[in-house]
N, C-alpha and C. Protein backbone atom coordinates (compact mmCIF):
# COMPACT_ATOMS: atom_id res chain seq x y z
N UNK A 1 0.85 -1.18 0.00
CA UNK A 1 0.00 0.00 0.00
C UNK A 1 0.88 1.23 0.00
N UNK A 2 0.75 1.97 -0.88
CA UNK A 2 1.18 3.47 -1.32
C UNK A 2 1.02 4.34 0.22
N UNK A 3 1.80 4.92 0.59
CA UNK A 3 1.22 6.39 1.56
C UNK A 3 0.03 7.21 1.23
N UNK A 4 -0.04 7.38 -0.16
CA UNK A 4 -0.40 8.71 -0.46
C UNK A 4 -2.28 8.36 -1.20
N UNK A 5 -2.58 7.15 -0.68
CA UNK A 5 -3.73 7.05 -1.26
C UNK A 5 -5.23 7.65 -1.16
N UNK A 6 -4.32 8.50 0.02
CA UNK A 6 -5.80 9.88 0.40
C UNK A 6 -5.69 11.31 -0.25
N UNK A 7 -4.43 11.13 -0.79
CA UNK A 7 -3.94 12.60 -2.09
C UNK A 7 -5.25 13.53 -2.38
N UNK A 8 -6.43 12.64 -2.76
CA UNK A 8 -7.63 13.18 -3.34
C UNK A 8 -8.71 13.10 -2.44
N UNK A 9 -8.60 13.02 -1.26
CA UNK A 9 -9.56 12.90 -0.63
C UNK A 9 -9.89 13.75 0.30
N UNK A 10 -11.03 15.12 0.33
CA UNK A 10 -10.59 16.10 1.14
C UNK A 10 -11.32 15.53 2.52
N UNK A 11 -10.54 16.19 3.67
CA UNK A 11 -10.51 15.54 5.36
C UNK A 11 -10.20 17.00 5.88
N UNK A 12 -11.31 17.57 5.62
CA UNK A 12 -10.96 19.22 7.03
C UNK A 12 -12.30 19.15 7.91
N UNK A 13 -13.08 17.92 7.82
CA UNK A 13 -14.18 18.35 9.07
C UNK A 13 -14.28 16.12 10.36
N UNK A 14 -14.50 16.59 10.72
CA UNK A 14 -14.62 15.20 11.89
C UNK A 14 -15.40 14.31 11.13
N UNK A 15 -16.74 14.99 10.43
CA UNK A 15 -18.09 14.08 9.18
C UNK A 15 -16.55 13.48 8.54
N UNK A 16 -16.00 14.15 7.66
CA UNK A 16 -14.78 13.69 6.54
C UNK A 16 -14.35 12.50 7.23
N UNK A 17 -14.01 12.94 8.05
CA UNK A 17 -12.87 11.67 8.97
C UNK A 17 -13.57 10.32 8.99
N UNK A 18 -14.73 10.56 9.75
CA UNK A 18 -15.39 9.68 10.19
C UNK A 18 -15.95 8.56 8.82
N UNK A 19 -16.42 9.37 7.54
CA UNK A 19 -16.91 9.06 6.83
C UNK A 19 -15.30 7.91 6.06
N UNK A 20 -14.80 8.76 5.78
CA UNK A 20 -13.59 7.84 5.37
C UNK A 20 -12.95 6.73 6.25
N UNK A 21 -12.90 6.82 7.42
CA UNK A 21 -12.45 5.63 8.65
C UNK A 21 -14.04 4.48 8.38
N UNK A 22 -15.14 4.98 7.87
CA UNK A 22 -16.05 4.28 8.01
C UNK A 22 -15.82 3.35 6.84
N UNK A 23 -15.60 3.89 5.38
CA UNK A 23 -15.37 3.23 4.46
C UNK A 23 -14.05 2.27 4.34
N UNK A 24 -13.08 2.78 5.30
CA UNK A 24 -11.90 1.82 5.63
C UNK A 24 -12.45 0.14 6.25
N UNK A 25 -12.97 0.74 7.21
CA UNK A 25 -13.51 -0.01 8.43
C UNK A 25 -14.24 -1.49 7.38
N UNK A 26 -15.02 -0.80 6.79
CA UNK A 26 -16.34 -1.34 6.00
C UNK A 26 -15.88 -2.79 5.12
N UNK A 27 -14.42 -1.98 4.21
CA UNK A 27 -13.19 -2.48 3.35
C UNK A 27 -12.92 -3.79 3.85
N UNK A 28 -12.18 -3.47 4.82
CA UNK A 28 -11.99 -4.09 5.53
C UNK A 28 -12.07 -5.62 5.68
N UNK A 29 -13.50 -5.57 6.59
CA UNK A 29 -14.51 -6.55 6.79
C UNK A 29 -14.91 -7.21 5.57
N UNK A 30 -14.99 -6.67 4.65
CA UNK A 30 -15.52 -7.77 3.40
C UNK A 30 -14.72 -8.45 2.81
N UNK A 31 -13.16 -8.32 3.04
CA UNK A 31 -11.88 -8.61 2.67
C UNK A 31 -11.68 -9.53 4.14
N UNK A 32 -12.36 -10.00 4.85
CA UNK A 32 -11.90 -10.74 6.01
C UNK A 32 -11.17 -10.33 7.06
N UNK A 33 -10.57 -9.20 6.79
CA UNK A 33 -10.17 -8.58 8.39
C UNK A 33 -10.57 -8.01 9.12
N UNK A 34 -9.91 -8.45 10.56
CA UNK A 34 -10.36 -8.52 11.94
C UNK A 34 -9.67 -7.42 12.23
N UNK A 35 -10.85 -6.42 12.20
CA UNK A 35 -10.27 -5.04 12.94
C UNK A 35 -10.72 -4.63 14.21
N UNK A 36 -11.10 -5.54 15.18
CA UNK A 36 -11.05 -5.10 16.02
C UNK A 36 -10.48 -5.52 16.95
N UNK A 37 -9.91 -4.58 17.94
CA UNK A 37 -8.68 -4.37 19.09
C UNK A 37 -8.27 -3.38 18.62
N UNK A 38 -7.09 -2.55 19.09
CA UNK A 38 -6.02 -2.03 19.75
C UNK A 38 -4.78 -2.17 18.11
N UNK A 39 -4.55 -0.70 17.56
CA UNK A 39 -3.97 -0.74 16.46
C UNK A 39 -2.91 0.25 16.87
N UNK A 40 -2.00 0.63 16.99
CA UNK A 40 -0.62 1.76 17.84
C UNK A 40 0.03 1.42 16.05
N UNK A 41 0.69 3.10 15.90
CA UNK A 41 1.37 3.32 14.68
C UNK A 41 2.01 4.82 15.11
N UNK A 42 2.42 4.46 13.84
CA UNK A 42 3.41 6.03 13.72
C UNK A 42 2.99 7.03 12.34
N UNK A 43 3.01 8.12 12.38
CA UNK A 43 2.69 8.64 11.36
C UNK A 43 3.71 9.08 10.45
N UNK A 44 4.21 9.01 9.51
CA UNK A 44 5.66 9.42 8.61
C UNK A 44 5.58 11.35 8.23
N UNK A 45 6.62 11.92 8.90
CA UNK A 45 6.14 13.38 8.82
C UNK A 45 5.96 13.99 9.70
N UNK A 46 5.76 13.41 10.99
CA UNK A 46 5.41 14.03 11.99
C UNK A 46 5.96 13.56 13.48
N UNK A 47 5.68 14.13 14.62
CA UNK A 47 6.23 13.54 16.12
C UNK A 47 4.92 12.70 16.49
N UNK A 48 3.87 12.69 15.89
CA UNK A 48 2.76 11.85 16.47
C UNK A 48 2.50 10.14 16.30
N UNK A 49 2.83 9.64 17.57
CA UNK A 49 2.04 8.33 17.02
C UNK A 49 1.05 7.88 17.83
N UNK A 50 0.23 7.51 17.62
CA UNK A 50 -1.81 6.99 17.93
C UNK A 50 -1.43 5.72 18.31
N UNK A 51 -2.79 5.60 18.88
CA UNK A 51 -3.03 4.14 19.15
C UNK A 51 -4.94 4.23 18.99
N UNK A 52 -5.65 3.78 17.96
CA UNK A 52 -6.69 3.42 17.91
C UNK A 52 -7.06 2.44 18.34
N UNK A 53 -8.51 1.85 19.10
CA UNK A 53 -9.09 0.75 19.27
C UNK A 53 -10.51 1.08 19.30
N UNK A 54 -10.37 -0.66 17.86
CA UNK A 54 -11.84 -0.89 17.13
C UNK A 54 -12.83 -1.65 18.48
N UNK A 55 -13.97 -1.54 18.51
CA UNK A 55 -15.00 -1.90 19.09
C UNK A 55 -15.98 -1.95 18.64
N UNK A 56 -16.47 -3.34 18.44
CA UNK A 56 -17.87 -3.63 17.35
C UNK A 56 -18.86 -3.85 18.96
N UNK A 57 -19.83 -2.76 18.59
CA UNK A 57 -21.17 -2.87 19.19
C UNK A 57 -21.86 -3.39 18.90
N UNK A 58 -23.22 -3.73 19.60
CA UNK A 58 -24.36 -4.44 19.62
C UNK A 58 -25.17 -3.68 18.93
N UNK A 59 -25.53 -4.12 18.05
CA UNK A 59 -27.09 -3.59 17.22
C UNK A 59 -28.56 -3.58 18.62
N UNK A 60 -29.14 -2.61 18.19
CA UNK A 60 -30.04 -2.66 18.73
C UNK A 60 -31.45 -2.44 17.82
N UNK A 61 -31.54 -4.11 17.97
CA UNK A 61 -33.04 -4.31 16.53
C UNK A 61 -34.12 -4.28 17.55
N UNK A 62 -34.85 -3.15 17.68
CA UNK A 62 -36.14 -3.00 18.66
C UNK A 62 -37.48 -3.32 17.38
N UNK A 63 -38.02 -4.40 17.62
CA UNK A 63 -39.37 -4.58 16.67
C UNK A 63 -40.80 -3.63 17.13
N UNK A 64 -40.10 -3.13 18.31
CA UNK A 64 -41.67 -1.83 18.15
C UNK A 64 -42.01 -1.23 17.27
């Protein structure tokens, strides 16, 4: 995987973020991976490195 595969993708509001981490997320899963736990990285460019953790919730199917 390339770095730069968000080149075209504009990300200046939290919706952006979210919306694109959602379509990652989504990717993902239909490709068989297990994204959830505890993911720690580094970012290239910068002093920051994260640690995300995935958590799949419970649907809540109410038939009322």
């Amino acid at each position: 995987m390339t770095r730069d595969r968000l080149g075209d993708v504009e990300l200046s509001t939290a919706a952006d973020f979210e919306a694109v981490l959602a379509a990652v997320v989504e990717k993902a899963i239909k490709n068989d991976v297990d994204v959830r736990g505890s993911w720690e990285f580094q970012t290239r460019g910068s002093t920051h490195d994260w640690e995300v953790e995935i958590i799949e919730l419970d649907k809540d199917f109410d038939d009322d």
